[in-house]
N, C-alpha and C. Protein backbone atom coordinates (compact mmCIF):
# COMPACT_ATOMS: atom_id res chain seq x y z
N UNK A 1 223.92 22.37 32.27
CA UNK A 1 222.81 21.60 32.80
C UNK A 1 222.55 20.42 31.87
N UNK A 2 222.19 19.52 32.58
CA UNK A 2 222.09 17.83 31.44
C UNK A 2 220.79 17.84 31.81
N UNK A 3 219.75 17.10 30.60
CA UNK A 3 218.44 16.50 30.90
C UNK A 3 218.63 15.25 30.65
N UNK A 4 217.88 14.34 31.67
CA UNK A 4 217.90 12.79 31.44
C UNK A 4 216.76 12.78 30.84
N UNK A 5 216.97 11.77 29.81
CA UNK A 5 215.71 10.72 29.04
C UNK A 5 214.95 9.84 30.40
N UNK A 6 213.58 9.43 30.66
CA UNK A 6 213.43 9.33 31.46
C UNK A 6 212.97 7.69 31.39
N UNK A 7 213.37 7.23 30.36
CA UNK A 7 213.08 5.72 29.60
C UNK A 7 214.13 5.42 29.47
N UNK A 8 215.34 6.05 28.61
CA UNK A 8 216.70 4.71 29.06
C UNK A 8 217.86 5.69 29.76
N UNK A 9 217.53 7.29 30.91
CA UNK A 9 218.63 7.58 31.06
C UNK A 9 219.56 8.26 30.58
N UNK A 10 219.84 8.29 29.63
CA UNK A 10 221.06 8.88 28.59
C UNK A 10 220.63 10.75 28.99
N UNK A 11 221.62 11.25 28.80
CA UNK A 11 221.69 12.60 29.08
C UNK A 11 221.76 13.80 27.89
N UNK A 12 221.22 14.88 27.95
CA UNK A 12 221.45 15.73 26.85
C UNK A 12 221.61 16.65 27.68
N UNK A 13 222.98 17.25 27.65
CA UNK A 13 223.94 18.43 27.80
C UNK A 13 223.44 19.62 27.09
N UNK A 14 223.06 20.97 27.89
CA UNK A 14 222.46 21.77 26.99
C UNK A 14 222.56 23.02 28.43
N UNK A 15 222.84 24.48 27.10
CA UNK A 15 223.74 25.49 28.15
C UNK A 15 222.48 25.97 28.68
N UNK A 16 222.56 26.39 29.75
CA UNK A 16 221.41 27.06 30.70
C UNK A 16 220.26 28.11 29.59
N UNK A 17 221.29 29.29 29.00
CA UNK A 17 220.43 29.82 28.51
C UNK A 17 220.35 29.39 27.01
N UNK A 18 219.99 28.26 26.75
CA UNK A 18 219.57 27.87 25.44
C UNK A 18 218.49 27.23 25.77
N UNK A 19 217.86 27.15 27.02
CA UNK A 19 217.02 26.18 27.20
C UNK A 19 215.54 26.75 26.92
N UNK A 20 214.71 25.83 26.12
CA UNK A 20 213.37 26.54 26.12
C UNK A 20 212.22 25.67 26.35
N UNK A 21 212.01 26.20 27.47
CA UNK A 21 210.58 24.81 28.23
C UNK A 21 209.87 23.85 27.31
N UNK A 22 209.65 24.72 25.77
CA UNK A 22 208.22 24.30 24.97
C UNK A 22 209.52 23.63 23.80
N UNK A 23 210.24 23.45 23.99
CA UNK A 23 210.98 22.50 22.93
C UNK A 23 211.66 20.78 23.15
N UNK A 24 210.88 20.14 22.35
CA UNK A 24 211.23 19.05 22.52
C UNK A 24 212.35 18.54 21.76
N UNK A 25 212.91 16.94 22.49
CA UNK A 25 214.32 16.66 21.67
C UNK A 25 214.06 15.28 21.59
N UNK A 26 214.89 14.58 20.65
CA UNK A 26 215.21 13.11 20.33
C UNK A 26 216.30 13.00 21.09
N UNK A 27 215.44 11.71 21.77
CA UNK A 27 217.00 10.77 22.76
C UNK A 27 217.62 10.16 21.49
N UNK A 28 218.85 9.91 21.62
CA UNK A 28 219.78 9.69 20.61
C UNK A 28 220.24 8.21 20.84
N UNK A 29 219.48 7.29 22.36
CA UNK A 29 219.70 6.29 22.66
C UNK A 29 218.49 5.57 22.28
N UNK A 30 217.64 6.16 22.94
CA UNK A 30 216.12 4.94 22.21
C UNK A 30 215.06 6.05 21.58
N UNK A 31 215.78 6.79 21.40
CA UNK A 31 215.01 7.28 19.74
C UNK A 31 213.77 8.17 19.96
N UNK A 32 213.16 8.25 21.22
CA UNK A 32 212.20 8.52 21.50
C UNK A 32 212.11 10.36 21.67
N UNK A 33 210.78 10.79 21.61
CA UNK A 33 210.75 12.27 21.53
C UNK A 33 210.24 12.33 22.76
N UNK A 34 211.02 13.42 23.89
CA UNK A 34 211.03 13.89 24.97
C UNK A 34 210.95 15.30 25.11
N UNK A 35 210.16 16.22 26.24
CA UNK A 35 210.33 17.32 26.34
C UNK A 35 211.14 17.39 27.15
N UNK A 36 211.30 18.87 27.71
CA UNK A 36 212.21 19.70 28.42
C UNK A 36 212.27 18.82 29.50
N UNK A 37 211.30 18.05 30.52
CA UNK A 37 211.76 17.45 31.68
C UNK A 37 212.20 15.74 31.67
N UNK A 38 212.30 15.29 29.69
CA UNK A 38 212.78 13.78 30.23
C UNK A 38 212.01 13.32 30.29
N UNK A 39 210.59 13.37 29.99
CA UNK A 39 208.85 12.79 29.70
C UNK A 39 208.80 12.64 28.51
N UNK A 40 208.15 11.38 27.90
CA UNK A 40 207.92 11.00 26.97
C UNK A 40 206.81 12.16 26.26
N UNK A 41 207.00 12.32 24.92
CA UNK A 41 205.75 13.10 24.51
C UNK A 41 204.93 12.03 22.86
N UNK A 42 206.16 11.69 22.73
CA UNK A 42 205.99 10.66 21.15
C UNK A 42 207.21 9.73 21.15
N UNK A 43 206.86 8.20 20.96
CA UNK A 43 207.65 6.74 20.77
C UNK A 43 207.47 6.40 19.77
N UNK A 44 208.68 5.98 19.42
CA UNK A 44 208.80 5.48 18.18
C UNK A 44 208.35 3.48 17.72
């Protein structure tokens, strides 16, 4: 399963069961901190 960044797009590849609703990630394209659905939560 891929999550899109929902600001520039870019995708993060991540296995079904590793996924955990309440964990957020850094887009690796514009830097920005996103949760589980690709919503901004913190910009850099």
């Amino acid at each position: 399963m891929a999550m899109r960044c929902k600001v520039c797009n870019a995708s993060k590849t991540t296995n079904v069961d590793q996924i955990n609703p309440n964990v957020n990630w850094e887009c690796q394209i514009c830097g920005n901190i996103l949760d589980a659905n690709g919503f901004i939560v913190a910009s850099n």
